[in-house]
C-alpha atoms as a PDB file:
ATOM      1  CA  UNK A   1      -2.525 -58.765 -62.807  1.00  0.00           C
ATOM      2  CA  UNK A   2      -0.035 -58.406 -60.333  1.00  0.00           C
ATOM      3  CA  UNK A   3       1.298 -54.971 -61.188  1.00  0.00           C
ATOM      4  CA  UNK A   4      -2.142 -53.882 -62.309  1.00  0.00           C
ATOM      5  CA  UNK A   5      -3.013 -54.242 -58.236  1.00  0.00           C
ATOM      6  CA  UNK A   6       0.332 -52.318 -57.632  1.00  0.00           C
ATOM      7  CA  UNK A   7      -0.552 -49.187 -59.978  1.00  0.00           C
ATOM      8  CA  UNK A   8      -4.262 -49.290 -58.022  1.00  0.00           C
ATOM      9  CA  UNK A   9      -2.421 -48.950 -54.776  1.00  0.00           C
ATOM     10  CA  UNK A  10      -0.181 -46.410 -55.399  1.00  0.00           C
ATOM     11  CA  UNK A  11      -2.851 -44.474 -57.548  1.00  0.00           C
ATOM     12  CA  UNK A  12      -5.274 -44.378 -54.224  1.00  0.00           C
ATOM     13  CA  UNK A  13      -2.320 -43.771 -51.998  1.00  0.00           C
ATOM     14  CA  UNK A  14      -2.032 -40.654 -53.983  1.00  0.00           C
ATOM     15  CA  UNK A  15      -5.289 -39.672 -53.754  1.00  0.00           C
ATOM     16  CA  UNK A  16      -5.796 -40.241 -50.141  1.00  0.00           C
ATOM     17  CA  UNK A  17      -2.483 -38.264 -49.900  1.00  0.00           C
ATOM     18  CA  UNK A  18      -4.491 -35.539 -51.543  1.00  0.00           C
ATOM     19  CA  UNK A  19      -7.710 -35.916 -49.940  1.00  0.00           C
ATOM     20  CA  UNK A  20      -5.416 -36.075 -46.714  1.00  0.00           C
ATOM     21  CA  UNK A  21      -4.208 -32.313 -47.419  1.00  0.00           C
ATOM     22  CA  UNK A  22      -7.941 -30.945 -48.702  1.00  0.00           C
ATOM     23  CA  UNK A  23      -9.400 -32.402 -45.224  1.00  0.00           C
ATOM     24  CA  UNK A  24      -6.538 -30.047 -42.857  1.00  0.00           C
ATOM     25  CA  UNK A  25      -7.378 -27.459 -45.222  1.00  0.00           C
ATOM     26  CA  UNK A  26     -10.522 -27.222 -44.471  1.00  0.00           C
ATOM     27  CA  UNK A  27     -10.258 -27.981 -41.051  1.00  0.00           C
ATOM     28  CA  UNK A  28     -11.628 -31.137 -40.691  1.00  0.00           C
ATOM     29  CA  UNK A  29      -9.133 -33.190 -38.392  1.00  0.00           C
ATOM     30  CA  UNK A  30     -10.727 -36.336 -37.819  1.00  0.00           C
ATOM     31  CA  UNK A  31     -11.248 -36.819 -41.755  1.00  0.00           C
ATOM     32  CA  UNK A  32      -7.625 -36.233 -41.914  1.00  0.00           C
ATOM     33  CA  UNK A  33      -6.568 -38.527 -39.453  1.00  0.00           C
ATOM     34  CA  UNK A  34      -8.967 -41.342 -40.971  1.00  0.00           C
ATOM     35  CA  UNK A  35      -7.367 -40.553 -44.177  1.00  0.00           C
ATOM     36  CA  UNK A  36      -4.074 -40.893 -43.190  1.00  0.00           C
ATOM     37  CA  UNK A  37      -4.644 -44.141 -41.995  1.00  0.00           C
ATOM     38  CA  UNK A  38      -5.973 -44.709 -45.332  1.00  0.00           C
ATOM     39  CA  UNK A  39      -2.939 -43.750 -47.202  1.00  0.00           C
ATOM     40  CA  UNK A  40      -0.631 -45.687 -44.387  1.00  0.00           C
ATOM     41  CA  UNK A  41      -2.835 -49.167 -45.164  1.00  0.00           C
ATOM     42  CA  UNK A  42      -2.644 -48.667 -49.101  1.00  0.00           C
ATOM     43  CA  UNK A  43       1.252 -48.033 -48.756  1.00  0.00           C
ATOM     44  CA  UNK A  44       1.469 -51.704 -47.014  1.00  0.00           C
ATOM     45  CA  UNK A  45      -0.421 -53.407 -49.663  1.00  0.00           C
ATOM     46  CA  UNK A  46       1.581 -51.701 -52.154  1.00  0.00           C
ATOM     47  CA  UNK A  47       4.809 -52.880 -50.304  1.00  0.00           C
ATOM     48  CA  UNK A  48       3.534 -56.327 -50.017  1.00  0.00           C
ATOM     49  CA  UNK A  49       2.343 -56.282 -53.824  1.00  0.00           C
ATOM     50  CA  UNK A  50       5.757 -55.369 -54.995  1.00  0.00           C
ATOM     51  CA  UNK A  51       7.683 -58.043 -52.656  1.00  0.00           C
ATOM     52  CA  UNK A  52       5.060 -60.238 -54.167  1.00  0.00           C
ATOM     53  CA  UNK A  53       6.389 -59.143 -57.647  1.00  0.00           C
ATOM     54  CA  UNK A  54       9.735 -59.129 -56.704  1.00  0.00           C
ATOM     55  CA  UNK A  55       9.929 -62.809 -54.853  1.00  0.00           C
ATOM     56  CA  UNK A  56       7.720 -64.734 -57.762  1.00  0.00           C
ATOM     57  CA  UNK A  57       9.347 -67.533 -59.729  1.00  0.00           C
ATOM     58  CA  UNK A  58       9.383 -65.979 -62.903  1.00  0.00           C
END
């Protein structure tokens, strides 16, 4: 389930990413900004989901 949550972060970091670029493209700087908090929140969980995966007892 674990790693299922990590390919759903990274996935919308992506996105976001892309959204990110679309939003200065069109001008639209405080979309931009919001979004790049967006992709700068998603990259923490995904860091914290992989030192989950990485730390667990297997």
């Amino acid at each position: 389930m674990l790693e299922a949550v990590l390919a759903a972060e990274c996935q919308a970091t992506g996105d976001y990413a892309r959204r990110t670029q679309e939003a200065e493209e069109f001008g639209d700087k405080g979309l931009s900004v919001q979004l790049e908090d967006m992709v700068r929140d998603e990259t923490g969980h995904a860091e914290e989901t992989e030192r989950i995966l990485r730390d667990w007892p297997m």
